[in-house]
N, C-alpha and C. Protein backbone atom coordinates (compact mmCIF):
# COMPACT_ATOMS: atom_id res chain seq x y z
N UNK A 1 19.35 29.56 -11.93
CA UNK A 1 19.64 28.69 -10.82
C UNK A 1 21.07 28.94 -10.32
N UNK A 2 21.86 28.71 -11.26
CA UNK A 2 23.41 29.04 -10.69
C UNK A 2 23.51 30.47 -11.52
N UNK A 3 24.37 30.82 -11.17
CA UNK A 3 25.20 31.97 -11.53
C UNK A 3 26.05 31.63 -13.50
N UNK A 4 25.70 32.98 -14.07
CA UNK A 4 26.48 32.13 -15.40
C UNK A 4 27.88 32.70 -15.57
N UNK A 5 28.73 32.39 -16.70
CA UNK A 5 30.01 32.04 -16.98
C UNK A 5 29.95 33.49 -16.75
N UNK A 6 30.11 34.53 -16.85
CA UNK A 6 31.07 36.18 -16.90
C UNK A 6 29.92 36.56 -15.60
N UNK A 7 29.29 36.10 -14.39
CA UNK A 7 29.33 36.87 -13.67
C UNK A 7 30.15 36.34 -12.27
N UNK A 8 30.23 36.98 -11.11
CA UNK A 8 30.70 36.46 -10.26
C UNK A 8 30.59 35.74 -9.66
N UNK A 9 31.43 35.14 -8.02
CA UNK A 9 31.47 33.98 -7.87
C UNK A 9 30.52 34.00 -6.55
N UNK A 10 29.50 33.52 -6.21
CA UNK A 10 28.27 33.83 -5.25
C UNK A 10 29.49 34.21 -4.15
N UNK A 11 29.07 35.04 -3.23
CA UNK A 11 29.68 35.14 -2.12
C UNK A 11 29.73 33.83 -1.11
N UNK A 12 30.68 34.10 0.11
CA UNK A 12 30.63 32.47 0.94
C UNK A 12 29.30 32.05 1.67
N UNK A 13 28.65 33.45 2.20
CA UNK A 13 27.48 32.83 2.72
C UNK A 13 26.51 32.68 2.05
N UNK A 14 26.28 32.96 0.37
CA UNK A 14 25.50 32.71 -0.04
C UNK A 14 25.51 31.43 -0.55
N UNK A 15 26.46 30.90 -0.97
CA UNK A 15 26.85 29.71 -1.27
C UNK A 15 27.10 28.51 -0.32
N UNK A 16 27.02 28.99 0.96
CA UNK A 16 26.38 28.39 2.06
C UNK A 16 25.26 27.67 2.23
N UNK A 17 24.88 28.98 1.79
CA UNK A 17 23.13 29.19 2.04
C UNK A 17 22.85 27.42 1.21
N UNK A 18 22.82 27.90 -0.40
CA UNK A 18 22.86 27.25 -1.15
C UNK A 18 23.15 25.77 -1.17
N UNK A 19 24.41 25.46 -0.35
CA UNK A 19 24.49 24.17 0.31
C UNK A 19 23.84 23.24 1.07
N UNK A 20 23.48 24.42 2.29
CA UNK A 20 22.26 23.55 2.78
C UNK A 20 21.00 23.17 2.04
N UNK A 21 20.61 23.93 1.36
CA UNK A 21 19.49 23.97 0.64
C UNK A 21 19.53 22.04 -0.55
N UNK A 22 20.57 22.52 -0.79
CA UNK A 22 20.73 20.89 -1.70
C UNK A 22 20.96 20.04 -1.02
N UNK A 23 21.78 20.30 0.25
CA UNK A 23 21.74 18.86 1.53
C UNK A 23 19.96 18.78 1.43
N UNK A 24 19.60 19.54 1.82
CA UNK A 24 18.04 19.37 2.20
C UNK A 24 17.37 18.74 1.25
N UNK A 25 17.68 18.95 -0.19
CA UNK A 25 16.85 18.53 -0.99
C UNK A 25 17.54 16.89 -1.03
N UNK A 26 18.46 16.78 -1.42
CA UNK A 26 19.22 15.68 -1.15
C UNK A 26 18.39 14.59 -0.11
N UNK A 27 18.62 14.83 1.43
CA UNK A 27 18.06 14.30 2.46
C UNK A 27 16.28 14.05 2.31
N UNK A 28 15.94 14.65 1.64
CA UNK A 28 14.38 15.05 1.28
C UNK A 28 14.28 13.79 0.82
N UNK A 29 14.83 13.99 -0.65
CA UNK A 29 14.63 12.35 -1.52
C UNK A 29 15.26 10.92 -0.69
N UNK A 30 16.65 10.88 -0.23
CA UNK A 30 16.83 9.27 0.97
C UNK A 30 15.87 9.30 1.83
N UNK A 31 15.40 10.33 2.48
CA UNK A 31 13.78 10.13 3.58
C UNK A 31 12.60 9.23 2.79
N UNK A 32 11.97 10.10 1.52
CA UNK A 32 11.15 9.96 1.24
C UNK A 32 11.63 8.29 0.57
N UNK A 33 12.70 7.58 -0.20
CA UNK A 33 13.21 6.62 -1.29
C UNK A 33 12.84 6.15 0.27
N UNK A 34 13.53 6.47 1.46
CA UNK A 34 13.36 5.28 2.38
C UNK A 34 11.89 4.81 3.50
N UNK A 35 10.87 5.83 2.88
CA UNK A 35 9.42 5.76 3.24
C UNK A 35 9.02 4.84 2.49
N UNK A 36 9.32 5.17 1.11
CA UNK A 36 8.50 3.86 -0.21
C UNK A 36 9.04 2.56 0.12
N UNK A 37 10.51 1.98 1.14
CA UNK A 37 11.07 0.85 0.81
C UNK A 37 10.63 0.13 2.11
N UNK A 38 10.30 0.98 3.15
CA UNK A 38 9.90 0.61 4.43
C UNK A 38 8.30 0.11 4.34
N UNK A 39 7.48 1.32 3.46
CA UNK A 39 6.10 0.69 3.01
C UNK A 39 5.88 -0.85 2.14
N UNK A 40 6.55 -0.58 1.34
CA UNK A 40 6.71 -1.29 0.48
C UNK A 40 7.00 -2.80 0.83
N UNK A 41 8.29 -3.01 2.08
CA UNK A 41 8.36 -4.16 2.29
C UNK A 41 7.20 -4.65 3.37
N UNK A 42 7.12 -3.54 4.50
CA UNK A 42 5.90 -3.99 5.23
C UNK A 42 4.88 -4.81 4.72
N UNK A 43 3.90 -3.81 2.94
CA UNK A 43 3.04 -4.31 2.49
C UNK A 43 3.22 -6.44 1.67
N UNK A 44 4.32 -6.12 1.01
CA UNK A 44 4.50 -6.93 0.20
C UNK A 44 5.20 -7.74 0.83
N UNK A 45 6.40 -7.48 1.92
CA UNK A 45 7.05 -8.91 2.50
C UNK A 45 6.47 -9.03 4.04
N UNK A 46 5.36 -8.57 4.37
CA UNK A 46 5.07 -8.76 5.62
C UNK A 46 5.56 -8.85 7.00
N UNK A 47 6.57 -7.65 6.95
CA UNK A 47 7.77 -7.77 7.75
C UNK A 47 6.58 -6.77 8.81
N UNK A 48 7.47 -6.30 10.12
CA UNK A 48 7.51 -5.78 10.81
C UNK A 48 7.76 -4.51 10.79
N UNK A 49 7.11 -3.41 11.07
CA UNK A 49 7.51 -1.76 10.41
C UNK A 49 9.12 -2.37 10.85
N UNK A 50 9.33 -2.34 11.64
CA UNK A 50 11.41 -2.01 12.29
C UNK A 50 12.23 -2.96 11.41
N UNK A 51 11.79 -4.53 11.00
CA UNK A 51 12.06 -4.80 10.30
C UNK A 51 12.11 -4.29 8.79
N UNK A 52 10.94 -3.79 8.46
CA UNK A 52 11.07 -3.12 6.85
C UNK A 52 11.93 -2.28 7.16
N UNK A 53 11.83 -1.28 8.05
CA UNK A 53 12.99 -0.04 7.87
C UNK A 53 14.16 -0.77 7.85
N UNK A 54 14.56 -1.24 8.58
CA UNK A 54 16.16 -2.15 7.95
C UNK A 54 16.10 -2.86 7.11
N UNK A 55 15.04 -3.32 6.36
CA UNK A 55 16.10 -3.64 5.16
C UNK A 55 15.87 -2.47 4.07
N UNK A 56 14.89 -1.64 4.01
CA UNK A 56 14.97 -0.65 3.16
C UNK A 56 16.14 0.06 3.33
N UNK A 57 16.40 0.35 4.94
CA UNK A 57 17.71 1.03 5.07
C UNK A 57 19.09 0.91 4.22
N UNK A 58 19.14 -1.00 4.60
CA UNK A 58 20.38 -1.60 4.06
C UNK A 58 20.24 -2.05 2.47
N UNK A 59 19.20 -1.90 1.40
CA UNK A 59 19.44 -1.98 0.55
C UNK A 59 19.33 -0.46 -0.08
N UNK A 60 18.80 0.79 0.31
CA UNK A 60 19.27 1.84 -0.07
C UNK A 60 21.06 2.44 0.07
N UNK A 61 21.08 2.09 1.41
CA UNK A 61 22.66 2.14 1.48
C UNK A 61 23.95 0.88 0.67
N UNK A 62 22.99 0.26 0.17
CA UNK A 62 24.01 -0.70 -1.04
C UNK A 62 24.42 -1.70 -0.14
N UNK A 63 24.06 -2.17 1.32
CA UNK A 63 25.05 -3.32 1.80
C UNK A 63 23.70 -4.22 1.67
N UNK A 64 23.07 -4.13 0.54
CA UNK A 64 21.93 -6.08 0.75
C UNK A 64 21.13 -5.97 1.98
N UNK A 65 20.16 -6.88 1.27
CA UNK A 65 18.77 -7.08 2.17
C UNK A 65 19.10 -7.81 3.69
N UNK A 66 18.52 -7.98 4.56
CA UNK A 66 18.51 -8.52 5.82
C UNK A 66 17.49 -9.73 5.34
N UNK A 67 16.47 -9.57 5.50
CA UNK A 67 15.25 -10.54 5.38
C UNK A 67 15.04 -11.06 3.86
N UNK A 68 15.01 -11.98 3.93
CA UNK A 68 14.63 -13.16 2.66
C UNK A 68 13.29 -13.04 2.51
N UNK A 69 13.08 -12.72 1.45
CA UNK A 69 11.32 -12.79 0.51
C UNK A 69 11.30 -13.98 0.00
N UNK A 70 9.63 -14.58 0.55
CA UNK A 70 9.53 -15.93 0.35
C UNK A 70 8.33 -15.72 -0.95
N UNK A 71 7.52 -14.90 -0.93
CA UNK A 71 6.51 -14.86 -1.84
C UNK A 71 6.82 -13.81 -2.86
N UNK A 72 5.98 -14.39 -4.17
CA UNK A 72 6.90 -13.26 -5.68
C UNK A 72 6.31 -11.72 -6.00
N UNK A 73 5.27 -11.56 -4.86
CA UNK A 73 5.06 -9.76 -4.91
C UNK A 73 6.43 -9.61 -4.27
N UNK A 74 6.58 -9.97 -2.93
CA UNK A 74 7.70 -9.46 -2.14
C UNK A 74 9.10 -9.76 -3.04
N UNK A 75 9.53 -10.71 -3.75
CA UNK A 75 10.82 -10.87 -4.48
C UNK A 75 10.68 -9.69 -5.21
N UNK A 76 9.47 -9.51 -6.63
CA UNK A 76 9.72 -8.40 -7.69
C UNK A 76 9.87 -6.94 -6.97
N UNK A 77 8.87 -6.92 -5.48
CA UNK A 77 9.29 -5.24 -4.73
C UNK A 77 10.39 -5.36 -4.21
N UNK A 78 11.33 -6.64 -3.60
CA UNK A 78 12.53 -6.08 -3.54
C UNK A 78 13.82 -5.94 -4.84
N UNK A 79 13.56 -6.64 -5.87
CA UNK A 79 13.97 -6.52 -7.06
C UNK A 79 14.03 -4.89 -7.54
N UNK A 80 13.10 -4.62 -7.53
CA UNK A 80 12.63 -3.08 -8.23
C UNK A 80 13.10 -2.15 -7.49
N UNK A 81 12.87 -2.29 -5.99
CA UNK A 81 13.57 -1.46 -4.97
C UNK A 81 14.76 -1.28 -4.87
N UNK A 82 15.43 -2.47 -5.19
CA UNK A 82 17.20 -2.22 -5.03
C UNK A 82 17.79 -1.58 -6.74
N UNK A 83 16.73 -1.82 -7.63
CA UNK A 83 17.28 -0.67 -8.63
C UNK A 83 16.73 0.73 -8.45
N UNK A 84 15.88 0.94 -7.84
CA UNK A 84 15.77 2.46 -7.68
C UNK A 84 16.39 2.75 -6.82
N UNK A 85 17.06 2.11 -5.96
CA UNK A 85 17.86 2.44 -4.43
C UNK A 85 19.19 2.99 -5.36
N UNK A 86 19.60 2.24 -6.50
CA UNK A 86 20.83 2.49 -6.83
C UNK A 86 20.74 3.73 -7.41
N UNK A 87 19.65 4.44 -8.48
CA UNK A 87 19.43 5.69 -8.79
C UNK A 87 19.05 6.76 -7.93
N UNK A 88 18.49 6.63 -6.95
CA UNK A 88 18.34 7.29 -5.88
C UNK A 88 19.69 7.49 -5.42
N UNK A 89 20.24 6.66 -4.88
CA UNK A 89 21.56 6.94 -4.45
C UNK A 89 22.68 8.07 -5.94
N UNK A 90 22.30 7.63 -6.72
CA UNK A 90 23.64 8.49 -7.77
C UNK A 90 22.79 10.14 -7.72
N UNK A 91 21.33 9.94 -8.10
CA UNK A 91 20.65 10.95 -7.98
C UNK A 91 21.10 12.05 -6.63
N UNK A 92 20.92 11.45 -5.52
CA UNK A 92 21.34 11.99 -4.58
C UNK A 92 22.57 12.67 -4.47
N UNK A 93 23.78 11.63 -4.53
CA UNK A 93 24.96 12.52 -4.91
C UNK A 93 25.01 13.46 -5.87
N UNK A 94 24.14 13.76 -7.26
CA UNK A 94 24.60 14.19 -8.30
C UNK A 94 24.15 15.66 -7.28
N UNK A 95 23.02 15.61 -6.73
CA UNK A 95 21.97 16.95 -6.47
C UNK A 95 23.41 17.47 -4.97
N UNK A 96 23.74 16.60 -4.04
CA UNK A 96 24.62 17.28 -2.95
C UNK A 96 26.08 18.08 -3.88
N UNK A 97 26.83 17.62 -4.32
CA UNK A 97 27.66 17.77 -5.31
C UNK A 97 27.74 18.50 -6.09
N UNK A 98 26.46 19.14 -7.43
CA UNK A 98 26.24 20.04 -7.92
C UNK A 98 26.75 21.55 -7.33
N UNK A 99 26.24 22.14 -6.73
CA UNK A 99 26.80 23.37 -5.85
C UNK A 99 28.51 23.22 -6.04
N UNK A 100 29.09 22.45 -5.30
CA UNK A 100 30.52 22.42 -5.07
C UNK A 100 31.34 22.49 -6.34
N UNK A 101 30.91 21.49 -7.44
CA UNK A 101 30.98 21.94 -8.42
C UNK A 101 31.40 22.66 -9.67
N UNK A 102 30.36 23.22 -9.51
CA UNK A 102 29.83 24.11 -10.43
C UNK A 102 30.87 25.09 -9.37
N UNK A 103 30.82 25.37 -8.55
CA UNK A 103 31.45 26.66 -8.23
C UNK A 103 33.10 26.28 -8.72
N UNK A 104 33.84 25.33 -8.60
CA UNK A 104 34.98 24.46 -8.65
C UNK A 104 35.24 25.38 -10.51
N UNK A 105 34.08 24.55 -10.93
CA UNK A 105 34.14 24.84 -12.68
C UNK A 105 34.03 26.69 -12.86
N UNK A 106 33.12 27.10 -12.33
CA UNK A 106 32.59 28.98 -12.75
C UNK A 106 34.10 29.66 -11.85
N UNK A 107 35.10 29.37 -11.30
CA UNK A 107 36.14 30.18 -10.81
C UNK A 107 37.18 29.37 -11.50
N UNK A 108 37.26 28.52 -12.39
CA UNK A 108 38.39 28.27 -13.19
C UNK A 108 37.95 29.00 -14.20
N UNK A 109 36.61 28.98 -14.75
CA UNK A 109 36.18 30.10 -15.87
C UNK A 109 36.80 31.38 -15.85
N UNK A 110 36.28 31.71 -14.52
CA UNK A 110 37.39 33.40 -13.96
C UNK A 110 38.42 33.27 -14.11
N UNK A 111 38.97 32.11 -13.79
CA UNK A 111 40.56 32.56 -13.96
C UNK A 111 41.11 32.26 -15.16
N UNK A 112 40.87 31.57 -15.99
CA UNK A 112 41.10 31.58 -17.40
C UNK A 112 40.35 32.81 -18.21
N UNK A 113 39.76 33.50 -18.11
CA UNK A 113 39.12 34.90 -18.82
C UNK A 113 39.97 35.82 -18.25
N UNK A 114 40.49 35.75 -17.05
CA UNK A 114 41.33 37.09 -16.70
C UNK A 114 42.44 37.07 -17.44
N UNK A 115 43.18 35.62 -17.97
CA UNK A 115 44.34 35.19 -18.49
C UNK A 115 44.35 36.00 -19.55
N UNK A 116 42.90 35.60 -20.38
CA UNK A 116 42.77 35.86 -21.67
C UNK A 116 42.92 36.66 -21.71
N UNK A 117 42.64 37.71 -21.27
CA UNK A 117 42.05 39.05 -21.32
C UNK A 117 43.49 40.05 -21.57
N UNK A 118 43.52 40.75 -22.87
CA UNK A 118 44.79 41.84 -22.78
C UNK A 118 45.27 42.74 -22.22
N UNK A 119 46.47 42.63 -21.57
CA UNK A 119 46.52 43.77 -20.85
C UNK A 119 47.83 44.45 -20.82
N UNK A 120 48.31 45.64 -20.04
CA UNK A 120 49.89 46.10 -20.73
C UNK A 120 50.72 45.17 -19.88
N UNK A 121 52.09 45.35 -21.14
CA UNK A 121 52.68 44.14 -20.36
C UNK A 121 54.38 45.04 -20.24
């Protein structure tokens, strides 16, 4: 998947490349986390599709629900939802982040092996 410790450092556009690719996957999972929270409240709090999408929106993005759940399917799905919103969310960052990284960490590797490395002095 990545590149390991003694080889080189991906070139820029490949590591480009690579970027988008984890934005994408990244964006993939908040789309899809925010399909299940929009269904989810529709079914269980009987909201309005535009209504569910905002509050799935605003409790995936961490600022709290809009609409008050009066019945206890709709309390436990928004209960459950705002803890997977919170793993979704770290998940997400961990997957955009990875790339940057790892490259951050594999070129301090390089430059500490060149250190090491004997040479005439």
């Amino acid at each position: 998947m990545f590149e390991r410790r003694h080889e080189a450092l991906l070139p820029r556009h490949r590591f480009s490349f690579r970027m988008v690719v984890y934005a994408a996957a990244s964006a993939g999972l908040v789309v899809a986390s925010l399909g299940v929270g929009t269904a989810g409240y529709h079914v269980f709090g009987g909201l309005a599709w535009i209504d569910s999408f905002l509050n799935a929106s605003m409790i995936l993005t961490g600022m709290g629900p809009v609409d008050r759940m009066d019945t206890t399917p709709a309390k436990l799905f928004s209960a459950f939802y705002a803890l997977f919103s919170g793993v979704i969310f770290l998940s997400a960052a961990a997957v955009i982040l990875s790339p940057p990284l790892h490259r951050f960490l594999h070129r301090f590797h390089i430059e500490m092996d060149e250190e090491d490395e004997p040479g005439p002095r």
